[in-house]
N, C-alpha and C. Protein backbone atom coordinates (compact mmCIF):
# COMPACT_ATOMS: atom_id res chain seq x y z
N UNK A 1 -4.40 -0.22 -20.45
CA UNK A 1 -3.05 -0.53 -20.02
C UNK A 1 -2.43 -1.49 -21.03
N UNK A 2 -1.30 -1.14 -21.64
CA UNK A 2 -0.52 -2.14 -22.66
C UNK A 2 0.30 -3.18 -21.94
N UNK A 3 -0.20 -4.51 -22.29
CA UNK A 3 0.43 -5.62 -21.80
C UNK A 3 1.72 -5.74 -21.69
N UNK A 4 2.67 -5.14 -22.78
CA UNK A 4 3.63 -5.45 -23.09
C UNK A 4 4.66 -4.75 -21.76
N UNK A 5 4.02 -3.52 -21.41
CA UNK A 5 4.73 -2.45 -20.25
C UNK A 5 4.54 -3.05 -19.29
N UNK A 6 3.19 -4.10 -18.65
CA UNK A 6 3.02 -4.59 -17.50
C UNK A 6 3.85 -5.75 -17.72
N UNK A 7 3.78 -6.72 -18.41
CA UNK A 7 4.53 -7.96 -18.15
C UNK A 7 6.14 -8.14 -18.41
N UNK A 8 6.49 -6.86 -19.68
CA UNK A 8 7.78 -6.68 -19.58
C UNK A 8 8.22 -5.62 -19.96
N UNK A 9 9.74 -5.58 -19.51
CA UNK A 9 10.33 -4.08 -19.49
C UNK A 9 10.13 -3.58 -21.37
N UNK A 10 10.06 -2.27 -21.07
CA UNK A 10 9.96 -1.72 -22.63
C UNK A 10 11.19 -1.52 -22.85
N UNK A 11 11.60 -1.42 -23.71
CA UNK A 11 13.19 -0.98 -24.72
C UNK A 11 13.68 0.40 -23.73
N UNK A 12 12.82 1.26 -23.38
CA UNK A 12 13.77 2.11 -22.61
C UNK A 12 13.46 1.35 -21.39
N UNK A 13 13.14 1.19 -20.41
CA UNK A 13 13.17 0.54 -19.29
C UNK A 13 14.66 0.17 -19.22
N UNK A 14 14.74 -1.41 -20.31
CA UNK A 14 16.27 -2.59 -20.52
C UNK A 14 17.27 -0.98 -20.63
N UNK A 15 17.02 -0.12 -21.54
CA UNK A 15 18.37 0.28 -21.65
C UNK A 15 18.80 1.22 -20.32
N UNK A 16 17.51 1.74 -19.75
CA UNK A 16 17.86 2.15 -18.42
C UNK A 16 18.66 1.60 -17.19
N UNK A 17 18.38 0.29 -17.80
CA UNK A 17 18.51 -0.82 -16.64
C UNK A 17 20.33 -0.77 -17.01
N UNK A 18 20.59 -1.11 -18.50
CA UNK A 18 21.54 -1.31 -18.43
C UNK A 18 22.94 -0.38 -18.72
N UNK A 19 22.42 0.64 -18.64
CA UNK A 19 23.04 2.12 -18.43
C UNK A 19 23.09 2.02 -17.09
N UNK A 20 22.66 1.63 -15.83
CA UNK A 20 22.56 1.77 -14.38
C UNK A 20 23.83 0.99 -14.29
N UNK A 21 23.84 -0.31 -14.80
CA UNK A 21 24.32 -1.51 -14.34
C UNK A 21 26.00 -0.72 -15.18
N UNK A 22 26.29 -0.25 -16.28
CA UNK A 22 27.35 0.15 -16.69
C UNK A 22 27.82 1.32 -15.28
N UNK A 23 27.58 2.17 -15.00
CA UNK A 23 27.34 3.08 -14.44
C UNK A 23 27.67 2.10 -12.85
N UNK A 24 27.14 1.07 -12.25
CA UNK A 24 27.73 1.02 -11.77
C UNK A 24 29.09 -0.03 -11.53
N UNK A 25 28.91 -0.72 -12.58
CA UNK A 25 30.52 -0.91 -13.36
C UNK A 25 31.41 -0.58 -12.94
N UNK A 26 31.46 0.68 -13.50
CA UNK A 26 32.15 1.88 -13.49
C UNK A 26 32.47 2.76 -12.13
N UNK A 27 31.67 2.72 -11.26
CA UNK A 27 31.92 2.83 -9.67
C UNK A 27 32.72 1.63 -9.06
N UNK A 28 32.08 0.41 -9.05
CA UNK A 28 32.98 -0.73 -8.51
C UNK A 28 34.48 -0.22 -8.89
N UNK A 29 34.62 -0.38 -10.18
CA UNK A 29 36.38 -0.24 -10.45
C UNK A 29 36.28 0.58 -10.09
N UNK A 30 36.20 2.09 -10.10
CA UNK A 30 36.69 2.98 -9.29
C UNK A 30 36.87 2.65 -7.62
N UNK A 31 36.23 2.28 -7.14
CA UNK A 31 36.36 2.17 -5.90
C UNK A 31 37.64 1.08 -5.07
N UNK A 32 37.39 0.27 -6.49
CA UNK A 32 38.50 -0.39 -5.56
C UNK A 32 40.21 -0.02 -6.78
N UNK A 33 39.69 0.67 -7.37
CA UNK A 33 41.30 1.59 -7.85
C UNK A 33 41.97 2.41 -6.81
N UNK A 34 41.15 2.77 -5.49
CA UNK A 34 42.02 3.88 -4.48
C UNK A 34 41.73 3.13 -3.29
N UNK A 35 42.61 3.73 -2.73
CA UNK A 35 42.39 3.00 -1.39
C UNK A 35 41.92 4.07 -0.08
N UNK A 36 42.04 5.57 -0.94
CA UNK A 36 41.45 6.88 -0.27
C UNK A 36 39.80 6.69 0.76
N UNK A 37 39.76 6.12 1.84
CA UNK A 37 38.57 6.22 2.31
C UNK A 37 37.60 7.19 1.48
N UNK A 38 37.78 8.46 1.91
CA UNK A 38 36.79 9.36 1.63
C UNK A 38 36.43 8.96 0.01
N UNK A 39 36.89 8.36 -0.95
CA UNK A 39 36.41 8.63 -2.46
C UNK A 39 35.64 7.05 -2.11
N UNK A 40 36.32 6.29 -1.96
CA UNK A 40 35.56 5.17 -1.22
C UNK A 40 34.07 5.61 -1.14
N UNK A 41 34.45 5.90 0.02
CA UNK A 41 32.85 6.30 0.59
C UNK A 41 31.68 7.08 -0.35
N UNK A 42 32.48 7.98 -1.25
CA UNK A 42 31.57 8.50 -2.09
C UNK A 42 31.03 7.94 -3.42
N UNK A 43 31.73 6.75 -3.89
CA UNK A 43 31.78 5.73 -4.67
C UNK A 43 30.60 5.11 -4.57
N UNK A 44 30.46 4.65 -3.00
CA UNK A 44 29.37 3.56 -2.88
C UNK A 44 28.16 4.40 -2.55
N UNK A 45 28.40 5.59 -1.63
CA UNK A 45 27.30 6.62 -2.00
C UNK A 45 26.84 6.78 -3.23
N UNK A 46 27.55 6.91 -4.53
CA UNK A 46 26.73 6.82 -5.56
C UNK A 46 25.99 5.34 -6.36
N UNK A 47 27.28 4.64 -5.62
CA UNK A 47 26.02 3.05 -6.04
C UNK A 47 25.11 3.32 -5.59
N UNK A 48 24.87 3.46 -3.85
CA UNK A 48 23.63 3.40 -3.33
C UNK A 48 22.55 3.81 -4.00
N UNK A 49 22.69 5.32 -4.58
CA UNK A 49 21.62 6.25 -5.48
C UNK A 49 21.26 5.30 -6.64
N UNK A 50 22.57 4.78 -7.66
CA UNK A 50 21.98 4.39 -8.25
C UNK A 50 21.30 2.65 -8.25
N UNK A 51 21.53 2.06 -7.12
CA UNK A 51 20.26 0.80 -6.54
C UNK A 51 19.13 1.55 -6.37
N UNK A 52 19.17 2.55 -5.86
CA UNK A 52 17.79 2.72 -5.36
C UNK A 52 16.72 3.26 -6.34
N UNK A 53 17.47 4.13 -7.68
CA UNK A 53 17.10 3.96 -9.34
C UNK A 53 16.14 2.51 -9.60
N UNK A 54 16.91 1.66 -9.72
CA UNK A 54 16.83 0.43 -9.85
C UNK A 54 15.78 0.07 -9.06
N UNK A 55 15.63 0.09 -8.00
CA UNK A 55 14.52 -0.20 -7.38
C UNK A 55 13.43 0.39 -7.08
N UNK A 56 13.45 1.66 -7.63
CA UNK A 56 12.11 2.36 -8.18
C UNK A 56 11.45 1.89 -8.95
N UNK A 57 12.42 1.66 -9.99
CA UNK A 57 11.83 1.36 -11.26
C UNK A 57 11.33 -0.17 -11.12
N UNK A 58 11.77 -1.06 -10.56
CA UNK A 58 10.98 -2.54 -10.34
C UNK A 58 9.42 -1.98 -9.71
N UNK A 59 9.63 -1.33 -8.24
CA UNK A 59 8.85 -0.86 -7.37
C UNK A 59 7.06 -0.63 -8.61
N UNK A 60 7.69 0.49 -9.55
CA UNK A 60 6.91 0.95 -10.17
C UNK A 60 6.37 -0.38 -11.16
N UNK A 61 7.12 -0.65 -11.58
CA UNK A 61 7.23 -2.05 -12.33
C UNK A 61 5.89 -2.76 -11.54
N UNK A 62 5.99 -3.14 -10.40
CA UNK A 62 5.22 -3.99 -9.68
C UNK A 62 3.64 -3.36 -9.07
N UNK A 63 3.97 -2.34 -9.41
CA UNK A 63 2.75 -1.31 -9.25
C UNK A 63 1.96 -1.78 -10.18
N UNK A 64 2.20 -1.44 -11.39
CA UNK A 64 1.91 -1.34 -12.42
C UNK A 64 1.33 -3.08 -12.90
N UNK A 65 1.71 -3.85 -12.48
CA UNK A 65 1.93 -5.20 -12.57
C UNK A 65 0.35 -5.70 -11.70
N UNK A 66 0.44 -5.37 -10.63
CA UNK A 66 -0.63 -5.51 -9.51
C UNK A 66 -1.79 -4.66 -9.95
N UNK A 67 -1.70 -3.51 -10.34
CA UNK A 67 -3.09 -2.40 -11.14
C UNK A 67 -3.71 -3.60 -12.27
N UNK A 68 -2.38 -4.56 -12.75
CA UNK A 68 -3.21 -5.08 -14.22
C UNK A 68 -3.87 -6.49 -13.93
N UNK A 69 -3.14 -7.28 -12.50
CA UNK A 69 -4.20 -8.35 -12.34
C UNK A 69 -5.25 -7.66 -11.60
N UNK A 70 -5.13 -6.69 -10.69
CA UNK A 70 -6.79 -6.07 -9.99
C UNK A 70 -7.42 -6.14 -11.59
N UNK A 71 -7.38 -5.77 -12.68
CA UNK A 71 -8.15 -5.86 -13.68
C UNK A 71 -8.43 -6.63 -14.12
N UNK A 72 -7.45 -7.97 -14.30
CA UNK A 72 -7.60 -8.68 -14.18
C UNK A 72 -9.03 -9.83 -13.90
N UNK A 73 -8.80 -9.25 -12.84
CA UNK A 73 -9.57 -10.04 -11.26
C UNK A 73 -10.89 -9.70 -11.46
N UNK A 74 -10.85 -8.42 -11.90
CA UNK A 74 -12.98 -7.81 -11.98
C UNK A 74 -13.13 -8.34 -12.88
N UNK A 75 -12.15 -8.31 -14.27
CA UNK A 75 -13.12 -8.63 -15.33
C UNK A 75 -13.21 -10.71 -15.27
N UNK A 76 -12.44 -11.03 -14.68
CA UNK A 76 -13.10 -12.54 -14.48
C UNK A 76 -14.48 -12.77 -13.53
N UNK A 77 -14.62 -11.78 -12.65
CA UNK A 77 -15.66 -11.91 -11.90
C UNK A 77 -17.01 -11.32 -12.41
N UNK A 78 -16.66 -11.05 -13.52
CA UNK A 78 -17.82 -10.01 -13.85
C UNK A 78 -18.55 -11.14 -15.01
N UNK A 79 -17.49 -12.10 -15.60
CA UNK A 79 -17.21 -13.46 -16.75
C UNK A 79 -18.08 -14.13 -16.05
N UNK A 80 -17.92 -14.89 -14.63
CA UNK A 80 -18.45 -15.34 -14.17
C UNK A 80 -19.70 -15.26 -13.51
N UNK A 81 -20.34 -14.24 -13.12
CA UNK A 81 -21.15 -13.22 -12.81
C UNK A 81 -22.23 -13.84 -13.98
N UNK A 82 -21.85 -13.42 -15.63
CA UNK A 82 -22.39 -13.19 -16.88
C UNK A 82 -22.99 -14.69 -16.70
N UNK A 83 -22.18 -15.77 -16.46
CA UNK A 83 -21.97 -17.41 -16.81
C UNK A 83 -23.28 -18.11 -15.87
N UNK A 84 -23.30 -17.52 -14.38
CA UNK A 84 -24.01 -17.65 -13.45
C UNK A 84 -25.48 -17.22 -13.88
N UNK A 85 -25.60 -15.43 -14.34
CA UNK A 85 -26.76 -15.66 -15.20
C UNK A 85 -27.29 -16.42 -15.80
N UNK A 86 -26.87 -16.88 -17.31
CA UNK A 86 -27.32 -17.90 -18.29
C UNK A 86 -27.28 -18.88 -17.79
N UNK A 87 -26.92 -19.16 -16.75
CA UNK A 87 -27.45 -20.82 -15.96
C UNK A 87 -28.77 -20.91 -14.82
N UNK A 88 -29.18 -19.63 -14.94
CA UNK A 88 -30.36 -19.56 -13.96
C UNK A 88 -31.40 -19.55 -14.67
């Protein structure tokens, strides 16, 4: 597992992120340019989709994050394990 993907976003990740965040930019002003309920409503319907983008991708993010201290975690116990030997 590459450190750099678990502890921080990779170059596409950020630009994903910030293609979302343009994107929804770009909904806000629209939404409040009309005062048409129905486009309204479909406006924030598409924010919604794209938060929930967004929060996949942390989701996964944190997956991925938690897989690398469980690895973490064995290989210190296994350190210690080794340490406990040579002291017996």
């Amino acid at each position: 597992m590459l450190v750099r993907e678990v502890l921080g976003f990779s170059l596409s990740e950020i630009q994903q992120y910030l293609e979302l965040q343009a994107v929804i930019e770009q909904q806000k002003s629209d939404y409040h340019s009309t005062e048409d309920r129905a486009a309204r409503r479909l406006k924030l319907i598409d924010i919604s989709k794209i938060l929930q983008d967004e929060l996949t991708m942390i989701d996964n993010k944190l997956a991925r994050m938690a897989q690398f201290k469980d690895e973490l975690i064995e290989y210190e116990n296994r350190v210690l394990n080794a340490i406990d030997r040579l002291e017996e």
